[in-house]
C-alpha atoms as a PDB file:
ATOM      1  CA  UNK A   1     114.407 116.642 100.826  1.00  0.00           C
ATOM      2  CA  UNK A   2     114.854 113.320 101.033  1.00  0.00           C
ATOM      3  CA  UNK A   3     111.936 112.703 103.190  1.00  0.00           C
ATOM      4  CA  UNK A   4     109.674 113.954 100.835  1.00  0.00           C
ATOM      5  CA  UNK A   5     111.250 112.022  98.081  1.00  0.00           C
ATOM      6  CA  UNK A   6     109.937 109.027 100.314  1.00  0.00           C
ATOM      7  CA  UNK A   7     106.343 110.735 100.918  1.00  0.00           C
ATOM      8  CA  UNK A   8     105.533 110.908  97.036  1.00  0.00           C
ATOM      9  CA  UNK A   9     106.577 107.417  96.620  1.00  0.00           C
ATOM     10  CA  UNK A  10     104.458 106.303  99.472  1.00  0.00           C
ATOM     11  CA  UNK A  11     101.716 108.326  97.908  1.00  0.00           C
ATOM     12  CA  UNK A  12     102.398 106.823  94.207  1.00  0.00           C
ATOM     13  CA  UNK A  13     102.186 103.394  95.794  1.00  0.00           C
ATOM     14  CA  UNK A  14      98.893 103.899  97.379  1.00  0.00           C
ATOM     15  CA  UNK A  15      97.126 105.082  94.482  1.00  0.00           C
ATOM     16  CA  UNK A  16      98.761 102.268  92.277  1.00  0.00           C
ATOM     17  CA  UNK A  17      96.947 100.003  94.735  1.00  0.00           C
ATOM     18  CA  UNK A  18      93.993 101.750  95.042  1.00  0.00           C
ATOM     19  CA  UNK A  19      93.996 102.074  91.333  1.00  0.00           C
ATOM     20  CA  UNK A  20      94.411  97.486  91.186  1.00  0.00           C
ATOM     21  CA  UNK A  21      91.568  97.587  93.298  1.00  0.00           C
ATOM     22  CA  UNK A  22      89.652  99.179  91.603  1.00  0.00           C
ATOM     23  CA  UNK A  23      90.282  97.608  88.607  1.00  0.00           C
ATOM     24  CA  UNK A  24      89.906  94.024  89.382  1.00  0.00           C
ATOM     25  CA  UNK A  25      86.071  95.300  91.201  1.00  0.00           C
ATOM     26  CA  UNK A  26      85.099  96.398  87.849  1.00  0.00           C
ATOM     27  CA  UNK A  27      85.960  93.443  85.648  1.00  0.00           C
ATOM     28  CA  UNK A  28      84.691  91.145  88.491  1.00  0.00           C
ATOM     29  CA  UNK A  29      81.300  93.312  87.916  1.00  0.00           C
ATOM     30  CA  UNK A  30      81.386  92.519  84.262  1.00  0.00           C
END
């Protein structure tokens, strides 16, 4: 249980970075 407990917040941490990335792409576009 645990061990997926540390999956999700693998998988929460990716996307928040993913998410930054994408972010700072757009407003550099603008």
């Amino acid at each position: 249980m645990g061990n997926e407990l540390r999956n999700r917040s693998i998988l929460m941490v990716s996307y928040l970075v993913i998410l930054a990335t994408v972010i700072e792409i757009v407003s550099r576009n603008v």
